[in-house]
PDB file of N, CA and C in Angstrom:
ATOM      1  N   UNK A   1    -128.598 -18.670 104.000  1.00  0.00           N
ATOM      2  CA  UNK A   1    -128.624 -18.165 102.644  1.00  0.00           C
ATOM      3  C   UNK A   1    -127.766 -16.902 102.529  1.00  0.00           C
ATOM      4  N   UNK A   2    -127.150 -16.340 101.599  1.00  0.00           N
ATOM      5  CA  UNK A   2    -126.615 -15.324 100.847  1.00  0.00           C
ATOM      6  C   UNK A   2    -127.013 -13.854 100.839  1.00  0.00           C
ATOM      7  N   UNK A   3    -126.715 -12.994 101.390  1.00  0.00           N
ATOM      8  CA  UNK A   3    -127.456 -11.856 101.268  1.00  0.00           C
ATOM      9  C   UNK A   3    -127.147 -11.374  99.770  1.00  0.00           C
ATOM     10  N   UNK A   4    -127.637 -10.130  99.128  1.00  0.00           N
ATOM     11  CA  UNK A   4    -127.869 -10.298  98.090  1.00  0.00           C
ATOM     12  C   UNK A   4    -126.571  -9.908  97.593  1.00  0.00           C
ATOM     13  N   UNK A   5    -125.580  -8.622  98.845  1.00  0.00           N
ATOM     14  CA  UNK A   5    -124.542  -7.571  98.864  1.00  0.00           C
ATOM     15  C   UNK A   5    -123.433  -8.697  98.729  1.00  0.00           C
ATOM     16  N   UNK A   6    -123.483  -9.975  99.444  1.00  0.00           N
ATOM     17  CA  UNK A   6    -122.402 -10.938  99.063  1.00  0.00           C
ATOM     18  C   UNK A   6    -122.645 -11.812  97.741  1.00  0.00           C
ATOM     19  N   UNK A   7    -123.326 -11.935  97.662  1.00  0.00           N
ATOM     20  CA  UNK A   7    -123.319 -12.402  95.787  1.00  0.00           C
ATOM     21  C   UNK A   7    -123.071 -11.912  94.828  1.00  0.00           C
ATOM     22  N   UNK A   8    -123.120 -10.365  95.105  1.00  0.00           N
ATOM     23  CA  UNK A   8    -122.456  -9.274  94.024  1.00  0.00           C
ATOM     24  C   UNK A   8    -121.129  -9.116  94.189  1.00  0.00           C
ATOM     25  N   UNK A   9    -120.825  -8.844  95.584  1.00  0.00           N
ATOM     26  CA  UNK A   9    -119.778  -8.249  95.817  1.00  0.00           C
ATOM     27  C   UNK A   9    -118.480  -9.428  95.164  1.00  0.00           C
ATOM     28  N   UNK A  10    -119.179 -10.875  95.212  1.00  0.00           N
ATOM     29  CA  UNK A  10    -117.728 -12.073  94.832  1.00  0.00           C
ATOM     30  C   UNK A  10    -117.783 -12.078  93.384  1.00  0.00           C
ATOM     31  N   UNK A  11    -118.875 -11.535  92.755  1.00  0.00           N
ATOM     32  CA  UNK A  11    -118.900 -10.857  91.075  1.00  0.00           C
ATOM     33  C   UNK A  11    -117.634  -9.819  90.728  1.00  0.00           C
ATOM     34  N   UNK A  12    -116.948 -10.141  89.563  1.00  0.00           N
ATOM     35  CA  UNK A  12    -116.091  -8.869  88.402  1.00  0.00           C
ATOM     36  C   UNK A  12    -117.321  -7.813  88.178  1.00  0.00           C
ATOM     37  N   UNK A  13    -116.773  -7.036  87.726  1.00  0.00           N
ATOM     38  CA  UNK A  13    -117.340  -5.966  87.043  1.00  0.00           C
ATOM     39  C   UNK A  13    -117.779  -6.342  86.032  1.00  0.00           C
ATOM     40  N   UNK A  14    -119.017  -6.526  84.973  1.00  0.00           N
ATOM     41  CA  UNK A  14    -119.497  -6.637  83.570  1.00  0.00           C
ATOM     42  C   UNK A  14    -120.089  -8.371  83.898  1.00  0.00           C
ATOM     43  N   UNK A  15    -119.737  -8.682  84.907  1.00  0.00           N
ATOM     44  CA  UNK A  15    -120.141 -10.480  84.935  1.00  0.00           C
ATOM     45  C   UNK A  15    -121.214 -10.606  85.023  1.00  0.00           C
ATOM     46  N   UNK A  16    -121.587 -11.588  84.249  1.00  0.00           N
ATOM     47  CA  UNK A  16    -123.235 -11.921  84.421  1.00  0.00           C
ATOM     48  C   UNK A  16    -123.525 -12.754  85.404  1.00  0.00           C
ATOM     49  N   UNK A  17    -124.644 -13.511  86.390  1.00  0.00           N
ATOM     50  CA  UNK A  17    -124.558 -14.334  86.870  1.00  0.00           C
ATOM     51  C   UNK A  17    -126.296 -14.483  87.266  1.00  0.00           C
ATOM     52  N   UNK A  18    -126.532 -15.499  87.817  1.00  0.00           N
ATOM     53  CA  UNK A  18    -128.063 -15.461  88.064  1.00  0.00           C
ATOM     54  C   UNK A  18    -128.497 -15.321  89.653  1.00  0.00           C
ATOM     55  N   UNK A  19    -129.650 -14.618  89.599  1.00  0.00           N
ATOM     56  CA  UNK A  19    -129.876 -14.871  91.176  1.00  0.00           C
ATOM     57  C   UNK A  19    -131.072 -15.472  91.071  1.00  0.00           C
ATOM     58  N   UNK A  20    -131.792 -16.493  92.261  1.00  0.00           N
ATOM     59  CA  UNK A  20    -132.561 -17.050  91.964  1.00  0.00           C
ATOM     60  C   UNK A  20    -133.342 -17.175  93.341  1.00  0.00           C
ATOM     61  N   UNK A  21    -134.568 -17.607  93.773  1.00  0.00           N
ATOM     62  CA  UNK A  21    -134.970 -17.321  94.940  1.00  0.00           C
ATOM     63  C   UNK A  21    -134.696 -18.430  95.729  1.00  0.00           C
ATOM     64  N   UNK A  22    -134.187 -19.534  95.902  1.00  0.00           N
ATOM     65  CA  UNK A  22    -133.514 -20.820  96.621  1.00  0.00           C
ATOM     66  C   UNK A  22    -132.432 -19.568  96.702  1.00  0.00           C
ATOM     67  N   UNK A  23    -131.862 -19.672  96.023  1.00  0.00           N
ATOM     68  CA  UNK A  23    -130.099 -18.675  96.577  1.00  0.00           C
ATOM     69  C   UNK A  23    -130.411 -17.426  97.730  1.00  0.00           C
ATOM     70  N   UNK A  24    -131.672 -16.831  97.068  1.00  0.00           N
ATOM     71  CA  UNK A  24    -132.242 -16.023  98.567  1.00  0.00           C
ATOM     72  C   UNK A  24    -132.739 -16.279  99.821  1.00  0.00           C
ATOM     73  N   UNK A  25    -133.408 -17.438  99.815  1.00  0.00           N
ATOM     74  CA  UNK A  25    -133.591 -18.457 101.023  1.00  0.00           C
ATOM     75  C   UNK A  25    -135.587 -17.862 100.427  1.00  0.00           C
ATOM     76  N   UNK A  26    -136.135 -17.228  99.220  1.00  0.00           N
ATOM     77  CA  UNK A  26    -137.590 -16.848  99.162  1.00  0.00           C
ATOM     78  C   UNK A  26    -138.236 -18.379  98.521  1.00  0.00           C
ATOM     79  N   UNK A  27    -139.534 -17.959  99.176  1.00  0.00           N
ATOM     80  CA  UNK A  27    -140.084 -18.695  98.120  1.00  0.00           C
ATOM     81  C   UNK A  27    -140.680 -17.800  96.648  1.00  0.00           C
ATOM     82  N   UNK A  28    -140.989 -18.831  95.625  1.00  0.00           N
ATOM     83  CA  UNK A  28    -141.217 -18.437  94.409  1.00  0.00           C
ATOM     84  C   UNK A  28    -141.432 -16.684  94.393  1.00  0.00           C
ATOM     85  N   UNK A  29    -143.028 -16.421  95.107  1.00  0.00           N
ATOM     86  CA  UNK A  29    -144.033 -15.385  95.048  1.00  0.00           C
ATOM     87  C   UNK A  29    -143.122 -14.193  95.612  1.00  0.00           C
ATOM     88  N   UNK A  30    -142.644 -14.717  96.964  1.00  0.00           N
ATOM     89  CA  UNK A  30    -141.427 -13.653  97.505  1.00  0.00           C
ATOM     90  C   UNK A  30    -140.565 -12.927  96.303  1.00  0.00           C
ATOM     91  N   UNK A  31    -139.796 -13.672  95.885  1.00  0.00           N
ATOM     92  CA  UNK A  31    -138.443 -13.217  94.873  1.00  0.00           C
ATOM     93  C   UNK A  31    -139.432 -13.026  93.444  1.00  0.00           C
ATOM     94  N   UNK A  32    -140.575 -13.252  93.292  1.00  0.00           N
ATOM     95  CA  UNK A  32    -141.283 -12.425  92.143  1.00  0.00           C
ATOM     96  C   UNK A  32    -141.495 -11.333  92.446  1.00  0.00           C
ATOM     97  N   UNK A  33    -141.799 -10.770  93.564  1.00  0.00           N
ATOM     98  CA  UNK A  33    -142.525  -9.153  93.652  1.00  0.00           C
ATOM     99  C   UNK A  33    -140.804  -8.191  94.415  1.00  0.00           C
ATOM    100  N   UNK A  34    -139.755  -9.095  94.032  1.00  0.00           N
ATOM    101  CA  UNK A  34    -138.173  -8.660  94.857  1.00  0.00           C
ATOM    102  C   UNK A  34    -137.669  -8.338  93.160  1.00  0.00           C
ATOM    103  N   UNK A  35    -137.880  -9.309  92.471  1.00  0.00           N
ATOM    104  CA  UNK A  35    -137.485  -9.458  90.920  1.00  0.00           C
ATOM    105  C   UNK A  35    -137.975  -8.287  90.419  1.00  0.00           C
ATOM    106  N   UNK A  36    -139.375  -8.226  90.266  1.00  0.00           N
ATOM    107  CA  UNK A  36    -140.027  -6.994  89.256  1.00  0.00           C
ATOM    108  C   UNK A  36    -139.218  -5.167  89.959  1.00  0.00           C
ATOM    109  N   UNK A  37    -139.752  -4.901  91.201  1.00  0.00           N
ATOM    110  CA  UNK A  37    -138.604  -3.873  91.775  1.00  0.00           C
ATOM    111  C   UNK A  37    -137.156  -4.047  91.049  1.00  0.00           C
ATOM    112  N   UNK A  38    -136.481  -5.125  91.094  1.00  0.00           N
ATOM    113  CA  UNK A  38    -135.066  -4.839  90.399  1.00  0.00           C
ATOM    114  C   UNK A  38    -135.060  -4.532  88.863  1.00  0.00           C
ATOM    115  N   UNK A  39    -135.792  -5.317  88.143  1.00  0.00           N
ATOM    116  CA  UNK A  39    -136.022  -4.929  86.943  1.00  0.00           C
ATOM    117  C   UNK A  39    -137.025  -3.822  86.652  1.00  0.00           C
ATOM    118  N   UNK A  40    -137.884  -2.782  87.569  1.00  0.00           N
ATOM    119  CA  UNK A  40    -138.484  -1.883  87.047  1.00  0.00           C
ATOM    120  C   UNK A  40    -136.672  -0.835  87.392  1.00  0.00           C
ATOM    121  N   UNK A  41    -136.531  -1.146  88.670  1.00  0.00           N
ATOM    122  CA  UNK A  41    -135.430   0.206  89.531  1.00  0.00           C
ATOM    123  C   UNK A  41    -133.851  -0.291  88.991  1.00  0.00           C
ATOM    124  N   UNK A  42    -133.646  -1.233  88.905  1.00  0.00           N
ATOM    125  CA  UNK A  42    -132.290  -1.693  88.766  1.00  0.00           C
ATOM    126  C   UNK A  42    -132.314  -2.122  90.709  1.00  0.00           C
ATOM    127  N   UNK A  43    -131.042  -3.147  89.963  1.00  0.00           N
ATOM    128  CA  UNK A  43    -130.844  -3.781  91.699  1.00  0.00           C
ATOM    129  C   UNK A  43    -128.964  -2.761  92.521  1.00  0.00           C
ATOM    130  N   UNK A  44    -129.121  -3.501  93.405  1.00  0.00           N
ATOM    131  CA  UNK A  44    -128.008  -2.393  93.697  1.00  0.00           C
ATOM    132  C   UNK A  44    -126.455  -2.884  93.609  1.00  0.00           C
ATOM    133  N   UNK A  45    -125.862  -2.500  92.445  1.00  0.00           N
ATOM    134  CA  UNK A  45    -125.017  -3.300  91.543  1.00  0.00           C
ATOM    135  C   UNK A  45    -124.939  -4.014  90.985  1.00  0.00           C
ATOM    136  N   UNK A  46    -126.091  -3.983  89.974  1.00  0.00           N
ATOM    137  CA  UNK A  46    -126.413  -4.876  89.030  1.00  0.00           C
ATOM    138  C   UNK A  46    -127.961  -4.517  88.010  1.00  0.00           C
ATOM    139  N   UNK A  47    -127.824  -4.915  86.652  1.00  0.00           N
ATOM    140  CA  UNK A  47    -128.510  -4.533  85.892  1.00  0.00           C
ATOM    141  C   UNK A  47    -129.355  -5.855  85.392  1.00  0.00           C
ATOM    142  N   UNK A  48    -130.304  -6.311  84.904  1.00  0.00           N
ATOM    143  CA  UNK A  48    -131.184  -7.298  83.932  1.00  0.00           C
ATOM    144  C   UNK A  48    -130.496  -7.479  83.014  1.00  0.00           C
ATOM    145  N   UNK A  49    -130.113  -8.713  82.505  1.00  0.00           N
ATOM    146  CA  UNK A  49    -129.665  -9.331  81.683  1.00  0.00           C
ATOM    147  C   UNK A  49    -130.477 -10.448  80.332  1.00  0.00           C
ATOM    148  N   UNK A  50    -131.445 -10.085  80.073  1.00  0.00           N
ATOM    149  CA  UNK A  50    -131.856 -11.087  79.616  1.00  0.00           C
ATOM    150  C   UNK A  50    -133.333 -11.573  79.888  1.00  0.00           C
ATOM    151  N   UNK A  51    -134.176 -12.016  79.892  1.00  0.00           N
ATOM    152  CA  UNK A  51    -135.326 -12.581  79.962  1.00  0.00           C
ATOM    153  C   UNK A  51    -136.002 -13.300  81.094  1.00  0.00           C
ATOM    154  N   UNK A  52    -136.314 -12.804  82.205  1.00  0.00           N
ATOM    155  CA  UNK A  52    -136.687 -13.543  83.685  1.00  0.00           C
ATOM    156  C   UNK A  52    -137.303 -14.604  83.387  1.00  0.00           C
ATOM    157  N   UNK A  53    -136.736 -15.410  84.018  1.00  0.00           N
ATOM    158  CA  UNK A  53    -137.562 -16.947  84.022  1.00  0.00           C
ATOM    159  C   UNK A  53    -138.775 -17.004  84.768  1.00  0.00           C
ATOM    160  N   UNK A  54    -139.719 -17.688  84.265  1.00  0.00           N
ATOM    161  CA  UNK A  54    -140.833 -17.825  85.127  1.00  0.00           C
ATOM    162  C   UNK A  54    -141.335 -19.178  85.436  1.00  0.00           C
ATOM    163  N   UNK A  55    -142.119 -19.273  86.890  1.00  0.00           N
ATOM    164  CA  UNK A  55    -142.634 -20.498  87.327  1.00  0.00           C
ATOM    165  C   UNK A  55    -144.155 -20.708  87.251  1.00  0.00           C
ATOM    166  N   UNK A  56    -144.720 -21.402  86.896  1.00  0.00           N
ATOM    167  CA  UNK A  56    -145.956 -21.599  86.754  1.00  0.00           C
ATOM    168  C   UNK A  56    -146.565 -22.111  88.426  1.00  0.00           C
ATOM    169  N   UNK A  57    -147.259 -21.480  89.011  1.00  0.00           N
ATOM    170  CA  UNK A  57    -147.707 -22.297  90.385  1.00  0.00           C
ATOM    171  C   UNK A  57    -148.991 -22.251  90.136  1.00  0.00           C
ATOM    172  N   UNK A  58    -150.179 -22.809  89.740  1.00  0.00           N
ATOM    173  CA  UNK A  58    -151.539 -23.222  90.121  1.00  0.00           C
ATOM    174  C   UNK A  58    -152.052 -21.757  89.282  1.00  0.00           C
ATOM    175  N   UNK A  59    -151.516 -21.975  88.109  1.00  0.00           N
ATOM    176  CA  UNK A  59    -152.282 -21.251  86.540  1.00  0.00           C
ATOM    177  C   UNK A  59    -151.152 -19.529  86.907  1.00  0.00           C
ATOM    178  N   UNK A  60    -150.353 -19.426  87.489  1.00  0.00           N
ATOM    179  CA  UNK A  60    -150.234 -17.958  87.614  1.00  0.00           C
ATOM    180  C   UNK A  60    -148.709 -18.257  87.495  1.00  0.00           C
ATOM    181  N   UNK A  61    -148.053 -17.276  86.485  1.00  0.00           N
ATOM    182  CA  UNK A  61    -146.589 -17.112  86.591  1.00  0.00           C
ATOM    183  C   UNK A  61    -145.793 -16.112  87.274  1.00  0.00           C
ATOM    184  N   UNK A  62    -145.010 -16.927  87.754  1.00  0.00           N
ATOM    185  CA  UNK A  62    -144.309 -15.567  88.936  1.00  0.00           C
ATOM    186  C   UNK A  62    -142.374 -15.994  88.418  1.00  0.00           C
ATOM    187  N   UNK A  63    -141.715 -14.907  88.580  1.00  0.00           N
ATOM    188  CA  UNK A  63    -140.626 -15.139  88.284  1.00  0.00           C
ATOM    189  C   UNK A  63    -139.686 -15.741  89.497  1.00  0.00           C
ATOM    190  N   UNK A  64    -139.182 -16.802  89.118  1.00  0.00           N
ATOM    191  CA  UNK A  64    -138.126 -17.660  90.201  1.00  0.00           C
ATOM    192  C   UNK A  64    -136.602 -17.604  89.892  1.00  0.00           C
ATOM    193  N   UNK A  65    -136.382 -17.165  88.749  1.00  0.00           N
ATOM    194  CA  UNK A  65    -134.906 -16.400  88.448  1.00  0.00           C
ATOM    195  C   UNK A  65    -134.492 -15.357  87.519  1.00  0.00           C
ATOM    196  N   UNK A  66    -133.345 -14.827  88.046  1.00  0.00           N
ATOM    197  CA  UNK A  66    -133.123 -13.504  86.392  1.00  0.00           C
ATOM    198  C   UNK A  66    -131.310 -14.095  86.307  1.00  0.00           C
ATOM    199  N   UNK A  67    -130.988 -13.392  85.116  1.00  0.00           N
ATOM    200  CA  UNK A  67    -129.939 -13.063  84.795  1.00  0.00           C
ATOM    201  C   UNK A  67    -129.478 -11.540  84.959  1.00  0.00           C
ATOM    202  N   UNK A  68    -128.389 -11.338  85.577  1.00  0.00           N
ATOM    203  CA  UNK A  68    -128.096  -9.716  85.537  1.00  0.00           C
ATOM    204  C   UNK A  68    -126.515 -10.111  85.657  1.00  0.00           C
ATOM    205  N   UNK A  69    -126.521  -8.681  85.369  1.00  0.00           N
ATOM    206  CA  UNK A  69    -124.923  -8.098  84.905  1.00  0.00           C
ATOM    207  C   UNK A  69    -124.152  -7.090  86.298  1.00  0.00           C
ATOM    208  N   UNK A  70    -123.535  -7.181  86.682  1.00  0.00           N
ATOM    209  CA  UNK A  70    -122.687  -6.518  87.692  1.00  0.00           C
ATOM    210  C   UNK A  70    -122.211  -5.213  87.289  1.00  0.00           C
ATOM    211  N   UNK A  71    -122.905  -4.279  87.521  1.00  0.00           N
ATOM    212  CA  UNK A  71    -122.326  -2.639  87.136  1.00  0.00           C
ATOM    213  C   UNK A  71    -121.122  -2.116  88.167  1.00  0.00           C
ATOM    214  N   UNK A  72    -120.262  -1.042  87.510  1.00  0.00           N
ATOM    215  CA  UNK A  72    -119.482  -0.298  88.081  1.00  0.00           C
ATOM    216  C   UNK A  72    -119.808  -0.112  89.523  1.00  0.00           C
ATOM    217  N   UNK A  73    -120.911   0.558  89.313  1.00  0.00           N
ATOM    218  CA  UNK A  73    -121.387   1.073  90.232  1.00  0.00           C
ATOM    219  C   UNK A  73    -121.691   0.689  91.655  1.00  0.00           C
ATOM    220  N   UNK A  74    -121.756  -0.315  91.749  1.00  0.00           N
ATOM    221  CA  UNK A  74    -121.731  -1.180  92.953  1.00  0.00           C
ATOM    222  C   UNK A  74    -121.316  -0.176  94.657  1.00  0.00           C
ATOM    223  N   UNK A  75    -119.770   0.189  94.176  1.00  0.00           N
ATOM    224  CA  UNK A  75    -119.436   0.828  95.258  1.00  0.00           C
ATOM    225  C   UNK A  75    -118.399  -0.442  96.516  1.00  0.00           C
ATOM    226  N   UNK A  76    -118.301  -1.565  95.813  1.00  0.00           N
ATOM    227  CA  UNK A  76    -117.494  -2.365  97.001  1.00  0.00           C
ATOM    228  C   UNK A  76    -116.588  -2.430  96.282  1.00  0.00           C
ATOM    229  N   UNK A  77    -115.381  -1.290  95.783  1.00  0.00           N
ATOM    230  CA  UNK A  77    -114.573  -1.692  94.716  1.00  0.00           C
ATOM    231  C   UNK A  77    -113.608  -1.280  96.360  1.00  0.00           C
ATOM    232  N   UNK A  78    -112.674  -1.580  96.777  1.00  0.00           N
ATOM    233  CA  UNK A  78    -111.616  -0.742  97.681  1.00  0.00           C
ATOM    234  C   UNK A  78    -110.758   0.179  96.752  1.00  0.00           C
ATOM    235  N   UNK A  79    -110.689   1.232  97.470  1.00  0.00           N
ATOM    236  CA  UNK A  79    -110.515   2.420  97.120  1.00  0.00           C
ATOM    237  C   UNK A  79    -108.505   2.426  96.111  1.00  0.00           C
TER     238      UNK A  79
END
């Protein structure tokens, strides 16, 4: 699987794109409590985009993907 620094880093600047927890190698519950941290803190080069998707597993929703946006800020720009 993808670490998270190479899925950003093959992102433009301002691009949206999704990350999802199959693309992380998590299951559901994993990349829900990885998700909420990025969307309380921001992730690291990259912002929330939009409305987290959620999965229903046995009455409880946990989020299994987001949309986010690729900030400046990143830091893998070469100099």
């Amino acid at each position: 699987m993808a670490s998270i620094e190479d899925i950003v880093k093959r992102q433009k600047d301002g691009a949206k794109f999704v990350l999802s927890a199959s693309m992380m190698g998590l299951d559901t519950e994993e990349f829900d409590i990885v998700a909420r941290v990025w969307i309380k803190d921001g992730g690291n080069g990259f912002q929330l985009a939009g409305v987290p998707h959620r999965r229903c597993i046995d009455g409880q929703f946990f989020i299994d993907r987001i949309t986010v946006v690729k900030t400046a800020e990143s830091g893998d720009r070469e100099p």
